[in-house]
C-alpha atoms as a PDB file:
ATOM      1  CA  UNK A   1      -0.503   7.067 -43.191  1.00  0.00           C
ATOM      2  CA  UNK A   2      -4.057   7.033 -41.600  1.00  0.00           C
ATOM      3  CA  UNK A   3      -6.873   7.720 -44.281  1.00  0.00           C
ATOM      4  CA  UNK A   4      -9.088  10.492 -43.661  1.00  0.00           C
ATOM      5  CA  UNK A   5     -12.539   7.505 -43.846  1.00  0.00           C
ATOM      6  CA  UNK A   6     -10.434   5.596 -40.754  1.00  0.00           C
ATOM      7  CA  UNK A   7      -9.731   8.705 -38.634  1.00  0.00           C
ATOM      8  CA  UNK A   8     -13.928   9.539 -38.751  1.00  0.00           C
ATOM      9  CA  UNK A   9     -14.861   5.531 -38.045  1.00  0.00           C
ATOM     10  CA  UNK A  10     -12.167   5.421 -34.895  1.00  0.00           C
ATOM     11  CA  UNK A  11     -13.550   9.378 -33.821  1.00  0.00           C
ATOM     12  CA  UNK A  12     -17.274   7.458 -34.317  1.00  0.00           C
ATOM     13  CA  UNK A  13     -15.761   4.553 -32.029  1.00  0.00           C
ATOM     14  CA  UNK A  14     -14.554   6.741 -29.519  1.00  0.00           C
ATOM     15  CA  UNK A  15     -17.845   8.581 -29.151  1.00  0.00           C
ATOM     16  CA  UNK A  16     -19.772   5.425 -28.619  1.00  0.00           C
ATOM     17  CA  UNK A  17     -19.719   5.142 -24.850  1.00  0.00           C
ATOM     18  CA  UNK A  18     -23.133   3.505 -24.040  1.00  0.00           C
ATOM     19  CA  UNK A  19     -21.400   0.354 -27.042  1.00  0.00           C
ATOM     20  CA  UNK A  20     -17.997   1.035 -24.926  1.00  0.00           C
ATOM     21  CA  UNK A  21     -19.436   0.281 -21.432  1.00  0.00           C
ATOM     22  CA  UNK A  22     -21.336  -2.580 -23.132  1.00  0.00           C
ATOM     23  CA  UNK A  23     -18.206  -4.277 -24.349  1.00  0.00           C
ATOM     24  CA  UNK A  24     -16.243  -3.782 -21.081  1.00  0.00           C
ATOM     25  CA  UNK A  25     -19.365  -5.072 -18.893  1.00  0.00           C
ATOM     26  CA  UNK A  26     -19.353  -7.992 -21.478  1.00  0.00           C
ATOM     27  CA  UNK A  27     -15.693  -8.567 -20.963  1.00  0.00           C
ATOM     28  CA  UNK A  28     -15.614  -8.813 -17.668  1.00  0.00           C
ATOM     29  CA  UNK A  29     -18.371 -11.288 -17.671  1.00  0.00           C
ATOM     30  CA  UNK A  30     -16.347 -13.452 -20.164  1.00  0.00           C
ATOM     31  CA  UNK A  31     -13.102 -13.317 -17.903  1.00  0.00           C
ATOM     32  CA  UNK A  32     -15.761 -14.347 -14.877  1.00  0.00           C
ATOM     33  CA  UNK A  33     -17.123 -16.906 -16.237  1.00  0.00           C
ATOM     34  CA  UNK A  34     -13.438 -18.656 -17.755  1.00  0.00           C
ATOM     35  CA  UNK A  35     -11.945 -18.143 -14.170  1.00  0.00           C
ATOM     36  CA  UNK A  36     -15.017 -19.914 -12.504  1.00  0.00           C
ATOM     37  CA  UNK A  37     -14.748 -23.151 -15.347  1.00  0.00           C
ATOM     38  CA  UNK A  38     -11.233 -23.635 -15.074  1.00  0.00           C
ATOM     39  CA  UNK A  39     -11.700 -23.326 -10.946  1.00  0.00           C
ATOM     40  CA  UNK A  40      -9.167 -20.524 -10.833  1.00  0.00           C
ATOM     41  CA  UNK A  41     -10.092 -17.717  -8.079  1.00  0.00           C
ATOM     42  CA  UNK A  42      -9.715 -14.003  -8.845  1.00  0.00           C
ATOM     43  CA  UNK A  43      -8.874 -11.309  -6.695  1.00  0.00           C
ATOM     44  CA  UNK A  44     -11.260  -8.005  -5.419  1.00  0.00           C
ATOM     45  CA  UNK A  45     -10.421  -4.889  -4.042  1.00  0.00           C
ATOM     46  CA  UNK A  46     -13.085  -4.703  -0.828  1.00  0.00           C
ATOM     47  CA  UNK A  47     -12.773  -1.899   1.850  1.00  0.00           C
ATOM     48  CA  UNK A  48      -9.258  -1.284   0.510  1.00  0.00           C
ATOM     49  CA  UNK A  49      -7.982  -4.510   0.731  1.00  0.00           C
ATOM     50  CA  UNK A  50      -7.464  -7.003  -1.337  1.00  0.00           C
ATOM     51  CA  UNK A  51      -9.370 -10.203  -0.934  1.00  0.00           C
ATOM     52  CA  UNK A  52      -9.379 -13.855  -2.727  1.00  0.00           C
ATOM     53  CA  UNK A  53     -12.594 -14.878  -4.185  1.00  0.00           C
ATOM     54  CA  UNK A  54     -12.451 -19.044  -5.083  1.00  0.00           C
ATOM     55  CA  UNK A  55     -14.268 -20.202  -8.009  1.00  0.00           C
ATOM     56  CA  UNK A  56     -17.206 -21.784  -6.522  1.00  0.00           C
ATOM     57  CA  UNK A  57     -18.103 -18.308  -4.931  1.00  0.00           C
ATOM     58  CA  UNK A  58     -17.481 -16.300  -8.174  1.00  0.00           C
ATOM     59  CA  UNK A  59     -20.824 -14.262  -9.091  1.00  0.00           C
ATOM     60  CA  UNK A  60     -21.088 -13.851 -12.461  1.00  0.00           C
ATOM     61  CA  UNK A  61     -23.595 -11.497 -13.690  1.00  0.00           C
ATOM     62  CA  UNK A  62     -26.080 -11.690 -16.491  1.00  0.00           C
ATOM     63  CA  UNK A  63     -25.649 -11.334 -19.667  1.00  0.00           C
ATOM     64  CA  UNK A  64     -25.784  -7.554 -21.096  1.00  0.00           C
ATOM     65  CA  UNK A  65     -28.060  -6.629 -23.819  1.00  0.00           C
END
């Protein structure tokens, strides 16, 4: 049974957008930076296709606030 104080907190969660794009910017930062250590290359979707990016050309952007 979910508790009336955890239904609110996850509603408050939810609403945060600005802290949810935050965390997913941050995320995908992490996963860039882990592929690009461990020299594994990730995959793009560019002009509809879907392209192989190696590790040594990986562009990992900074750091969110």
């Amino acid at each position: 049974m979910i508790r009336e104080a955890d239904r609110h907190n996850t509603a408050a969660r939810l609403a945060d957008v600005k802290g949810m794009n935050c965390a997913m910017r941050r995320a995908g930062r992490e996963a860039l930076l882990f592929h690009k250590k461990l020299g594994h290359p990730i995959c793009i979707e560019k002009d509809g296709k879907v392209v192989w990016i190696p590790p040594e050309e990986i562009e990992v952007p900074e750091e969110p606030r």
